[in-house]
N, C-alpha and C. Protein backbone atom coordinates (compact mmCIF):
# COMPACT_ATOMS: atom_id res chain seq x y z
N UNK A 1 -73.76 -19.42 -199.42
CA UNK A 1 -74.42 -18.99 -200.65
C UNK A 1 -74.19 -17.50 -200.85
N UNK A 2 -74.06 -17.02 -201.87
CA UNK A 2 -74.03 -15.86 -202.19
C UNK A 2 -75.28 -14.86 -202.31
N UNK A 3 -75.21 -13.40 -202.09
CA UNK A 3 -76.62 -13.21 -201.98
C UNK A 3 -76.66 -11.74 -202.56
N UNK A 4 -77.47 -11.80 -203.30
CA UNK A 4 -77.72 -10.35 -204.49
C UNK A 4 -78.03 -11.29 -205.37
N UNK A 5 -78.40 -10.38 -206.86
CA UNK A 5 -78.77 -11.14 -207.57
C UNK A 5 -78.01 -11.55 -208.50
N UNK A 6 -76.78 -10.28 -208.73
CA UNK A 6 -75.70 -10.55 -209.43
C UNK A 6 -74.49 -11.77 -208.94
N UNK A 7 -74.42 -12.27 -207.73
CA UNK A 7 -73.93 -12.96 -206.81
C UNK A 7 -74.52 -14.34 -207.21
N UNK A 8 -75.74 -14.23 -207.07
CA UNK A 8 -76.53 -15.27 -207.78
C UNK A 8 -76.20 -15.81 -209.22
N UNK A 9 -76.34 -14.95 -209.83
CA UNK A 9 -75.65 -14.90 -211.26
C UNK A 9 -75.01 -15.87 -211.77
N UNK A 10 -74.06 -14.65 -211.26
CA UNK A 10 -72.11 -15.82 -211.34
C UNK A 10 -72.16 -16.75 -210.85
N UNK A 11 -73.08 -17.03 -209.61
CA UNK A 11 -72.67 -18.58 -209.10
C UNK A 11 -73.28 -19.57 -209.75
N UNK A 12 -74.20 -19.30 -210.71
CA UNK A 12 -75.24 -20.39 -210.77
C UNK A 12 -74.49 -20.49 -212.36
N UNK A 13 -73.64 -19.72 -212.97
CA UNK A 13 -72.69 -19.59 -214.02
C UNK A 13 -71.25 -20.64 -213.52
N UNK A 14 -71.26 -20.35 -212.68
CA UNK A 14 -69.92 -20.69 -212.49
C UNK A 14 -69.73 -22.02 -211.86
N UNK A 15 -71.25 -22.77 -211.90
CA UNK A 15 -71.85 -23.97 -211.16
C UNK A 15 -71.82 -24.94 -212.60
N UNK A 16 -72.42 -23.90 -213.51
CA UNK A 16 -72.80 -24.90 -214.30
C UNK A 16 -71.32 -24.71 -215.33
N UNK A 17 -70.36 -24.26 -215.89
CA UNK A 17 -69.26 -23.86 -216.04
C UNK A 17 -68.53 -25.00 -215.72
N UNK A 18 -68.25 -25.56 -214.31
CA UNK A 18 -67.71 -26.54 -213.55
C UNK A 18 -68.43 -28.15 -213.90
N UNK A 19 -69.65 -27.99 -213.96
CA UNK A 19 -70.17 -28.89 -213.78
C UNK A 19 -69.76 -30.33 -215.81
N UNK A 20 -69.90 -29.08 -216.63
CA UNK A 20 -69.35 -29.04 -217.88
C UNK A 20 -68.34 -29.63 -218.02
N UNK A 21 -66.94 -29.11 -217.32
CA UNK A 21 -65.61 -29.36 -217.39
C UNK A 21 -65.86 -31.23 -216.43
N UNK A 22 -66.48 -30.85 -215.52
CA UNK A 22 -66.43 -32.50 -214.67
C UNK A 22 -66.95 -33.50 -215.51
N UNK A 23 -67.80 -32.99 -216.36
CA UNK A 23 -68.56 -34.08 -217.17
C UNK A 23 -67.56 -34.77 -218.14
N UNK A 24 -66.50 -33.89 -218.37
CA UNK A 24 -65.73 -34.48 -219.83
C UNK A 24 -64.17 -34.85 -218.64
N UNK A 25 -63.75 -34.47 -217.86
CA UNK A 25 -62.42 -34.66 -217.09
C UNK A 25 -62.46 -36.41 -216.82
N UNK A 26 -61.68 -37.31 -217.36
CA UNK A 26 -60.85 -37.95 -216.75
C UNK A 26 -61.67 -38.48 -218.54
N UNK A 27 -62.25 -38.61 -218.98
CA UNK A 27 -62.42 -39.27 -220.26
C UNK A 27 -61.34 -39.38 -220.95
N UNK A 28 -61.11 -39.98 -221.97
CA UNK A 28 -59.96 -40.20 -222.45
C UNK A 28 -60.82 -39.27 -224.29
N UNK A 29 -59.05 -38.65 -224.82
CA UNK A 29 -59.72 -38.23 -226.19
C UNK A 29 -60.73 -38.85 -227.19
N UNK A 30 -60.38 -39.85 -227.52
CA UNK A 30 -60.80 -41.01 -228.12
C UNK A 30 -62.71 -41.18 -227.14
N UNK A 31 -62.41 -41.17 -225.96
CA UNK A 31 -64.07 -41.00 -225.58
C UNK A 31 -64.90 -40.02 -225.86
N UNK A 32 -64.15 -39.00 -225.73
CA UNK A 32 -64.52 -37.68 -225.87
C UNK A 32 -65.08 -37.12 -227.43
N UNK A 33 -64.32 -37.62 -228.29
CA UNK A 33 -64.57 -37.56 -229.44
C UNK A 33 -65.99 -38.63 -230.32
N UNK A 34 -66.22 -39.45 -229.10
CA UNK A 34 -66.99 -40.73 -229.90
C UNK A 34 -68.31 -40.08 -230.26
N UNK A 35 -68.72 -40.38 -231.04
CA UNK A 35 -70.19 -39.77 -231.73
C UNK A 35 -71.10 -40.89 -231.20
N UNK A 36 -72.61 -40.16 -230.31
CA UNK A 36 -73.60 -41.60 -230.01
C UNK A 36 -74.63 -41.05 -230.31
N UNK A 37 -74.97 -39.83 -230.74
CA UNK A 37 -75.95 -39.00 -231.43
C UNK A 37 -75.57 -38.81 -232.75
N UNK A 38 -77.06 -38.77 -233.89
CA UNK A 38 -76.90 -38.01 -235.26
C UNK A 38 -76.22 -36.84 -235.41
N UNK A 39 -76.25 -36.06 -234.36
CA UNK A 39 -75.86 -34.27 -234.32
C UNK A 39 -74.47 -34.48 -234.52
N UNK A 40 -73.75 -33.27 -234.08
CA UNK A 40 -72.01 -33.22 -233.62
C UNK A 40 -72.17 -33.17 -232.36
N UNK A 41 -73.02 -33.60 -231.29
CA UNK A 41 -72.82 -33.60 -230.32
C UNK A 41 -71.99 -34.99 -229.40
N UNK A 42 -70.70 -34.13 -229.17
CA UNK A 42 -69.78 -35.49 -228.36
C UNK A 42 -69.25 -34.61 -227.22
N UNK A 43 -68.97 -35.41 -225.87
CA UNK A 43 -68.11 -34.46 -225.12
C UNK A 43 -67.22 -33.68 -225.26
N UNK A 44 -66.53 -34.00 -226.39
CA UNK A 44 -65.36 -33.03 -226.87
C UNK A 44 -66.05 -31.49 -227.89
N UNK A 45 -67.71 -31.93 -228.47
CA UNK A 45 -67.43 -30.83 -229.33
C UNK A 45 -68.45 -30.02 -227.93
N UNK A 46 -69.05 -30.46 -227.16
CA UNK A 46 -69.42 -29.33 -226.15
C UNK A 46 -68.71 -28.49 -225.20
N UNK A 47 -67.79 -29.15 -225.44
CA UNK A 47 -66.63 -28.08 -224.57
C UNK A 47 -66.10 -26.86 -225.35
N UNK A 48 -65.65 -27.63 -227.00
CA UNK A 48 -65.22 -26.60 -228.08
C UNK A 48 -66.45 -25.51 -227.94
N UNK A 49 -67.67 -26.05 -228.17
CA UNK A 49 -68.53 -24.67 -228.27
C UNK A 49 -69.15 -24.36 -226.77
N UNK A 50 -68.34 -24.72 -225.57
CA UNK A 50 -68.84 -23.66 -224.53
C UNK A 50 -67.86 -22.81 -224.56
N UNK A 51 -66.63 -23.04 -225.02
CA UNK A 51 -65.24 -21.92 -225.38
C UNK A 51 -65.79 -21.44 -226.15
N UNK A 52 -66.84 -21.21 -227.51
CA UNK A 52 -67.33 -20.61 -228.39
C UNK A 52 -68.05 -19.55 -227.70
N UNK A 53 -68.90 -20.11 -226.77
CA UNK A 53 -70.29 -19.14 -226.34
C UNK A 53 -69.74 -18.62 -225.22
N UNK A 54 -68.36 -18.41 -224.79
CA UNK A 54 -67.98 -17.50 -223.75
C UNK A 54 -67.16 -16.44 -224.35
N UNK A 55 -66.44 -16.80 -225.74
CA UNK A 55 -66.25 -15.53 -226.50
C UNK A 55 -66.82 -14.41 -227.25
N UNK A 56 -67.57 -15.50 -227.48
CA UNK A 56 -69.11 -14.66 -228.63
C UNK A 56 -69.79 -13.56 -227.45
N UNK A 57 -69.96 -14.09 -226.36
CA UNK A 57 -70.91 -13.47 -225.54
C UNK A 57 -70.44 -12.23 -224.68
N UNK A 58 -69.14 -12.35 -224.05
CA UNK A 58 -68.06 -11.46 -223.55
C UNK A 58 -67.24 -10.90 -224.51
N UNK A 59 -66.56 -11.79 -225.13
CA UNK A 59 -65.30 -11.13 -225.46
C UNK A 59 -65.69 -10.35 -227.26
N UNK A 60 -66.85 -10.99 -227.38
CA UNK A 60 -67.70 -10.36 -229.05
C UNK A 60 -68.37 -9.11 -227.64
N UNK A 61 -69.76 -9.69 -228.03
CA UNK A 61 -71.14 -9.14 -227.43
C UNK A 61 -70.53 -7.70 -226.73
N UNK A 62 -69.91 -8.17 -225.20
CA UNK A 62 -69.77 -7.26 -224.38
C UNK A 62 -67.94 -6.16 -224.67
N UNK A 63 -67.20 -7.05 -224.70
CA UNK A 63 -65.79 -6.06 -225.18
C UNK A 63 -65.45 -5.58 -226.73
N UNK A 64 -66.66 -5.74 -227.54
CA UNK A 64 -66.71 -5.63 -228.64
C UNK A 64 -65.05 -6.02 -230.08
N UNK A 65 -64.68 -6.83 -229.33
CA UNK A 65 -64.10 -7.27 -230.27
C UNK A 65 -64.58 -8.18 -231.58
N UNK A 66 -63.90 -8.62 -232.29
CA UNK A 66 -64.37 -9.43 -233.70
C UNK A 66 -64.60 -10.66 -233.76
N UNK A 67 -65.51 -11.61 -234.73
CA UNK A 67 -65.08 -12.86 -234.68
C UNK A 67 -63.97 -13.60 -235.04
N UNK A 68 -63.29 -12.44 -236.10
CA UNK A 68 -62.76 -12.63 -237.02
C UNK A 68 -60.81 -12.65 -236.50
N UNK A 69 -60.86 -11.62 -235.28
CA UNK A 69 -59.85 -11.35 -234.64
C UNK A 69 -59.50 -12.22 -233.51
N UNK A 70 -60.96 -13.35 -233.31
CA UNK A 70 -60.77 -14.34 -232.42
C UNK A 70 -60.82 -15.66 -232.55
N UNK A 71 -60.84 -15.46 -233.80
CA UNK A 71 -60.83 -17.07 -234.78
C UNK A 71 -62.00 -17.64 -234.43
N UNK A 72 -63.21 -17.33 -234.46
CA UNK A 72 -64.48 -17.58 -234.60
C UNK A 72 -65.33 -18.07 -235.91
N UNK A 73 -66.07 -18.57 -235.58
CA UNK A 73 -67.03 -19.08 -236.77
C UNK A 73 -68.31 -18.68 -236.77
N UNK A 74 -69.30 -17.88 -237.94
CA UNK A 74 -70.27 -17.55 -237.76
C UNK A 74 -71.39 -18.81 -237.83
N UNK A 75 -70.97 -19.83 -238.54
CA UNK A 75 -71.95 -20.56 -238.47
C UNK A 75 -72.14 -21.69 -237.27
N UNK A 76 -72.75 -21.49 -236.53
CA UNK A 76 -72.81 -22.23 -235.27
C UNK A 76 -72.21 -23.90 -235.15
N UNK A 77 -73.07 -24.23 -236.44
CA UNK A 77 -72.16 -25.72 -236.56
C UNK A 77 -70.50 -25.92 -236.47
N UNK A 78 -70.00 -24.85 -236.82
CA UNK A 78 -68.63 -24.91 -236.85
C UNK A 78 -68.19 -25.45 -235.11
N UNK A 79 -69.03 -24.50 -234.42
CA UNK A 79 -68.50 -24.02 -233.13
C UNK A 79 -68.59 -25.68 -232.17
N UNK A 80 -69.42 -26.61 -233.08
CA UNK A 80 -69.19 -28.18 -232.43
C UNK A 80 -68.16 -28.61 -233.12
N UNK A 81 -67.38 -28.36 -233.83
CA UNK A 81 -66.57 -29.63 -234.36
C UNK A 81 -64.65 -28.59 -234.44
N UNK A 82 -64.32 -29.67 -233.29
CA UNK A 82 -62.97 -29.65 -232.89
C UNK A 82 -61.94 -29.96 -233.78
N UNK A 83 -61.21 -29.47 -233.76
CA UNK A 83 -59.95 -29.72 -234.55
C UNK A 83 -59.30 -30.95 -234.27
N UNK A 84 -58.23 -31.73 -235.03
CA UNK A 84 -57.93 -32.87 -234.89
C UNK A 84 -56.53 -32.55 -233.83
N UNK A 85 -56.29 -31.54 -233.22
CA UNK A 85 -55.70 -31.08 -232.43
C UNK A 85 -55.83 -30.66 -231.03
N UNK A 86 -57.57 -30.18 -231.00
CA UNK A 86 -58.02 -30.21 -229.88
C UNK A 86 -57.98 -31.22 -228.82
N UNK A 87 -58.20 -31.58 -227.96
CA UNK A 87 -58.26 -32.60 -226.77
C UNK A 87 -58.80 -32.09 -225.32
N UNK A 88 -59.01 -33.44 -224.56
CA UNK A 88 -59.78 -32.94 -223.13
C UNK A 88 -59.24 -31.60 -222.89
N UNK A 89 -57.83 -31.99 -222.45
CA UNK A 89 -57.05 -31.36 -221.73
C UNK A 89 -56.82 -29.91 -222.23
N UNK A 90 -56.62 -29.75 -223.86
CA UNK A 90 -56.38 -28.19 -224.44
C UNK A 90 -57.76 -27.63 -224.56
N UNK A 91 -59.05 -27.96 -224.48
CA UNK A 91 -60.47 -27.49 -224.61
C UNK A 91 -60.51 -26.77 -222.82
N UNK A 92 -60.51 -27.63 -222.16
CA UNK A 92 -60.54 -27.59 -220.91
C UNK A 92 -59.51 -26.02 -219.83
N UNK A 93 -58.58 -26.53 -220.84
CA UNK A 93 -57.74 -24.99 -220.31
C UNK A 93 -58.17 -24.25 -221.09
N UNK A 94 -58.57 -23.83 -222.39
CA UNK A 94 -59.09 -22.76 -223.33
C UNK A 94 -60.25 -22.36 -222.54
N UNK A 95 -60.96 -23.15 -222.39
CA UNK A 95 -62.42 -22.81 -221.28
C UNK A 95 -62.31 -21.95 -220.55
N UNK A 96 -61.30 -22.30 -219.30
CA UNK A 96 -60.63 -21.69 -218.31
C UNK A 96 -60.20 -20.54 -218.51
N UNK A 97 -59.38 -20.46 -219.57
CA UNK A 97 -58.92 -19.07 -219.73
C UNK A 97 -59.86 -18.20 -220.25
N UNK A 98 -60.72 -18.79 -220.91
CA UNK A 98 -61.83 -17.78 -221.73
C UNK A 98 -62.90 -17.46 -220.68
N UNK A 99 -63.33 -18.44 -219.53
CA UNK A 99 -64.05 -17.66 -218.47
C UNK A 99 -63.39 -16.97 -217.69
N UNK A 100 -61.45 -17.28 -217.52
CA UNK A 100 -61.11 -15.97 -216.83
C UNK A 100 -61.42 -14.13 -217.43
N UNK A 101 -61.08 -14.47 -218.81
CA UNK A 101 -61.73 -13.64 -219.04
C UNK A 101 -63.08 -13.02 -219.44
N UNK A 102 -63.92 -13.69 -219.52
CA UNK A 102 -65.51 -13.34 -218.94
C UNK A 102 -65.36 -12.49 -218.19
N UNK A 103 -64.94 -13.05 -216.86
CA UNK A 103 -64.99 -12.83 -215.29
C UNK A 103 -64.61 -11.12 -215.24
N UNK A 104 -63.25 -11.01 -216.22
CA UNK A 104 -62.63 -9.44 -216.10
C UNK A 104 -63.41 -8.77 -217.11
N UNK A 105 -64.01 -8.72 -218.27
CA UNK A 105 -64.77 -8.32 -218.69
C UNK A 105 -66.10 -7.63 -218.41
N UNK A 106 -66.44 -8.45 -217.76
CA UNK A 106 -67.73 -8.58 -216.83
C UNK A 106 -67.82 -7.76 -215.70
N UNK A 107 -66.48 -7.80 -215.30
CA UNK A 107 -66.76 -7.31 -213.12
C UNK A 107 -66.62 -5.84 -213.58
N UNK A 108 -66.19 -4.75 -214.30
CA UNK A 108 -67.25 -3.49 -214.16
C UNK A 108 -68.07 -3.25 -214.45
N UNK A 109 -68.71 -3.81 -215.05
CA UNK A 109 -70.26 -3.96 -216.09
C UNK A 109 -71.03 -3.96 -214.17
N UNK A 110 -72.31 -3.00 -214.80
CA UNK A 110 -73.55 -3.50 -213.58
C UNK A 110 -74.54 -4.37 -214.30
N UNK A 111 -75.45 -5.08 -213.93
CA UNK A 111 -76.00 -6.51 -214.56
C UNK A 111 -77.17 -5.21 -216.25
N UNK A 112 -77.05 -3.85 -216.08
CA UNK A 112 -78.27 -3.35 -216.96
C UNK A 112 -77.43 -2.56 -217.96
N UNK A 113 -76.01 -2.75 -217.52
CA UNK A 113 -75.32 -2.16 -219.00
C UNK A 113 -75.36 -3.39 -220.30
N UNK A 114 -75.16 -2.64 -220.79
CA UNK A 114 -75.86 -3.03 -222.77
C UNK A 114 -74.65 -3.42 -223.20
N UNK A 115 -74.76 -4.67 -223.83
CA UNK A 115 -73.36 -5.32 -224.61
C UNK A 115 -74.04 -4.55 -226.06
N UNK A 116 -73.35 -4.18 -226.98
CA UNK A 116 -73.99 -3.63 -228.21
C UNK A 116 -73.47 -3.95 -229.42
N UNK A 117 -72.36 -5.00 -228.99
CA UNK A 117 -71.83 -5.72 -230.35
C UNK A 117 -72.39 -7.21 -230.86
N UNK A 118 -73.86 -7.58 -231.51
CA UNK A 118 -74.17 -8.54 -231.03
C UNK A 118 -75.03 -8.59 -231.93
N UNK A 119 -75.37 -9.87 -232.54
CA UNK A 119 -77.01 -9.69 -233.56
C UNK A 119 -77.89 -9.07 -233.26
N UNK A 120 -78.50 -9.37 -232.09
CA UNK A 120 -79.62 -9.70 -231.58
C UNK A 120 -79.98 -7.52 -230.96
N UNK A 121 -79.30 -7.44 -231.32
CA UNK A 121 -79.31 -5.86 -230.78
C UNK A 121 -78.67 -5.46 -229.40
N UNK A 122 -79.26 -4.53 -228.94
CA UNK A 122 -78.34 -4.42 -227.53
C UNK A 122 -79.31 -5.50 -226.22
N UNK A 123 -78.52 -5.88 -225.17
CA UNK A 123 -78.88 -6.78 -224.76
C UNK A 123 -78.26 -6.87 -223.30
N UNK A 124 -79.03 -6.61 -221.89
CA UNK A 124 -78.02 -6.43 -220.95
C UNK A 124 -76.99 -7.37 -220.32
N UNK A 125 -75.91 -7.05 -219.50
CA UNK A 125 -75.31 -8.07 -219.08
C UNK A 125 -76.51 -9.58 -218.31
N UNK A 126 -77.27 -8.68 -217.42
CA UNK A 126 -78.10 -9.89 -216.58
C UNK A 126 -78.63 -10.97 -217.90
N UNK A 127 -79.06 -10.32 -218.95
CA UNK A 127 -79.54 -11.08 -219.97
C UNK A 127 -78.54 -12.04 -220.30
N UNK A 128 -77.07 -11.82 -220.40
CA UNK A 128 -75.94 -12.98 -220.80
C UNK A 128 -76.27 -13.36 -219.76
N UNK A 129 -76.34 -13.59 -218.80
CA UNK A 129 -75.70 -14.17 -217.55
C UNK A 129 -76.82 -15.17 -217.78
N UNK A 130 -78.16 -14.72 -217.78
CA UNK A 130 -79.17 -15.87 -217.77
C UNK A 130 -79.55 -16.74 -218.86
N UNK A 131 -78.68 -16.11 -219.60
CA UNK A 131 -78.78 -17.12 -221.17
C UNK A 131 -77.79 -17.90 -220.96
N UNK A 132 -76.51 -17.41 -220.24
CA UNK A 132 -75.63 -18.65 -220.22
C UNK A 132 -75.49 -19.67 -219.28
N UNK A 133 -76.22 -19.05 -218.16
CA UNK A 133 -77.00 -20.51 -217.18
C UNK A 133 -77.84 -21.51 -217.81
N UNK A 134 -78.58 -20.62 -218.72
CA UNK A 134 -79.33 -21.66 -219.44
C UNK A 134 -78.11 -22.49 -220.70
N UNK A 135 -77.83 -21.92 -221.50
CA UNK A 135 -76.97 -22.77 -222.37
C UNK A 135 -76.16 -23.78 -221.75
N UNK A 136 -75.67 -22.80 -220.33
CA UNK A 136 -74.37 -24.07 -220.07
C UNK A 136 -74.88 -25.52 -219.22
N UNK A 137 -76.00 -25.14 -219.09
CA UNK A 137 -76.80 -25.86 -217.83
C UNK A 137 -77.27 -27.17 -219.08
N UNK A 138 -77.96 -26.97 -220.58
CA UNK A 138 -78.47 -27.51 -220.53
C UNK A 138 -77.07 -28.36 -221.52
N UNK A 139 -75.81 -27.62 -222.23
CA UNK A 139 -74.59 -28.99 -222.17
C UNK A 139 -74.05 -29.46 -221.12
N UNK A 140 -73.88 -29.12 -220.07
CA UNK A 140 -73.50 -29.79 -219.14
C UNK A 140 -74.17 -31.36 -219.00
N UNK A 141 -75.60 -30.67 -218.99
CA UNK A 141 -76.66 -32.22 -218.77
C UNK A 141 -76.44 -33.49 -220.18
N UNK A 142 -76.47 -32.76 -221.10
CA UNK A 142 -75.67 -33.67 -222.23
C UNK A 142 -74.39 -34.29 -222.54
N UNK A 143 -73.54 -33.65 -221.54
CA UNK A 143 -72.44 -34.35 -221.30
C UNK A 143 -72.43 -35.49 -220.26
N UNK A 144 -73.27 -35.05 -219.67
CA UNK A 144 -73.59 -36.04 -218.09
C UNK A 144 -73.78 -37.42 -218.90
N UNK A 145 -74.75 -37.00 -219.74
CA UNK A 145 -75.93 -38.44 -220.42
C UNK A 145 -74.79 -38.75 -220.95
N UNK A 146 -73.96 -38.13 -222.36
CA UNK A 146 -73.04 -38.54 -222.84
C UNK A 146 -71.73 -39.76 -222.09
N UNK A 147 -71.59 -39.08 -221.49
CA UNK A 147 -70.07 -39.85 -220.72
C UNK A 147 -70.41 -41.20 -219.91
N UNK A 148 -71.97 -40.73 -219.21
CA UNK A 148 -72.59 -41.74 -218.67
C UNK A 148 -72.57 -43.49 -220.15
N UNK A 149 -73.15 -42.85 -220.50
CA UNK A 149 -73.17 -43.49 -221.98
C UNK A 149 -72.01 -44.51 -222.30
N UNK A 150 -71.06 -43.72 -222.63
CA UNK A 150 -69.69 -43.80 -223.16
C UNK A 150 -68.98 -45.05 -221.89
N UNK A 151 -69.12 -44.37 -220.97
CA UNK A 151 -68.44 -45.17 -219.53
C UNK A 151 -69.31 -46.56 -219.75
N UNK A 152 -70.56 -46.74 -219.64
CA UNK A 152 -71.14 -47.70 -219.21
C UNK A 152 -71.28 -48.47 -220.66
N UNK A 153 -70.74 -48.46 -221.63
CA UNK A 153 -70.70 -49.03 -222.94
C UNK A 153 -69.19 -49.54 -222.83
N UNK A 154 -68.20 -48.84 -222.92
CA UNK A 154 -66.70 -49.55 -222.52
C UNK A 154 -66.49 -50.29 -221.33
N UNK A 155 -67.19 -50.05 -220.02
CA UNK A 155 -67.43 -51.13 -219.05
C UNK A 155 -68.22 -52.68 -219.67
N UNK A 156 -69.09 -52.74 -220.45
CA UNK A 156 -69.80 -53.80 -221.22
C UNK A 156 -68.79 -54.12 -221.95
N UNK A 157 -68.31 -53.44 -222.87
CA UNK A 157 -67.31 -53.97 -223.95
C UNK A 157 -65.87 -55.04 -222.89
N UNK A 158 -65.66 -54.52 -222.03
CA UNK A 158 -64.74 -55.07 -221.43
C UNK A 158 -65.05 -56.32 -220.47
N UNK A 159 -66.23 -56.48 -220.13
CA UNK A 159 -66.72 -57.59 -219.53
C UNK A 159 -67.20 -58.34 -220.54
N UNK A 160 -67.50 -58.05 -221.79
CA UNK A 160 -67.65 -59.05 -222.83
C UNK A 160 -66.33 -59.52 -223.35
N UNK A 161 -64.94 -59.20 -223.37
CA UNK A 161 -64.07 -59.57 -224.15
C UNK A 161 -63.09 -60.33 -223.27
């Protein structure tokens, strides 16, 4: 286990990060995409918007770049619904690359420096870090239910036919 609090941090980031990507890996597009909620919530559009909320939060918030320069959407709904181009596999590496860069963004920052590009006003790093344990923690768990879902509905479909 890691030990500090910033150590803590990242891991419990980088737990739930993983845990996200496992929830949607080996699904097929077509699963991924299936709608079983009213919302836009499908495995495929929680991945699109955890690639959303790792740019907004680092690569907006903390390196102050644009939305506009990162092909972003201000209205949050956007940030669930994938392109007819997207898939497991291209969400999944976008992820990847967008928490690699988190990661470099992040590692000179100390957890009480101030991201200052951001609605919400200035806001410290520890503050992302624990907002995005919480965000990612609680799609991850919706992907869990989701796929669970999805799997055990095409297992039925196939023992019925």
């Amino acid at each position: 286990m890691r030990s500090g609090e910033r150590a803590q941090l990242e891991a419990f980031l980088d737990d739930n990060r993983e845990e996200l990507i496992e929830a949607v890996e080996g699904l097929t597009d077509e699963q991924a995409r299936r709608r079983l909620v009213p919302s836009l919530t499908t495995p495929l559009a929680l991945l699109k918007h955890a690639v959303f909320v790792e740019k907004v939060w680092f690569q907006v918030a903390l390196a102050g770049r644009t939305r506009e320069e990162l092909g972003l959407p201000y209205d949050i709904d956007e940030s669930f619904m994938p392109s007819a181009h997207d898939s497991v596999d291209s969400l999944v590496k976008e992820l990847r690359t967008a928490i690699e860069e988190s990661r470099r963004i992040a590692a000179p920052l100390q957890l009480d420096d101030l991201a200052l590009h951001n609605r919400r006003g200035p806001l410290t790093l520890r503050w992302i870090y624990v907002h995005m344990v919480e965000e990612l923690a609680r799609h991850a768990g919706h992907a869990d239910i989701l796929r669970e879902q999805i799997l055990a509905a095409d297992r039925a479909a196939e023992e019925n036919s």
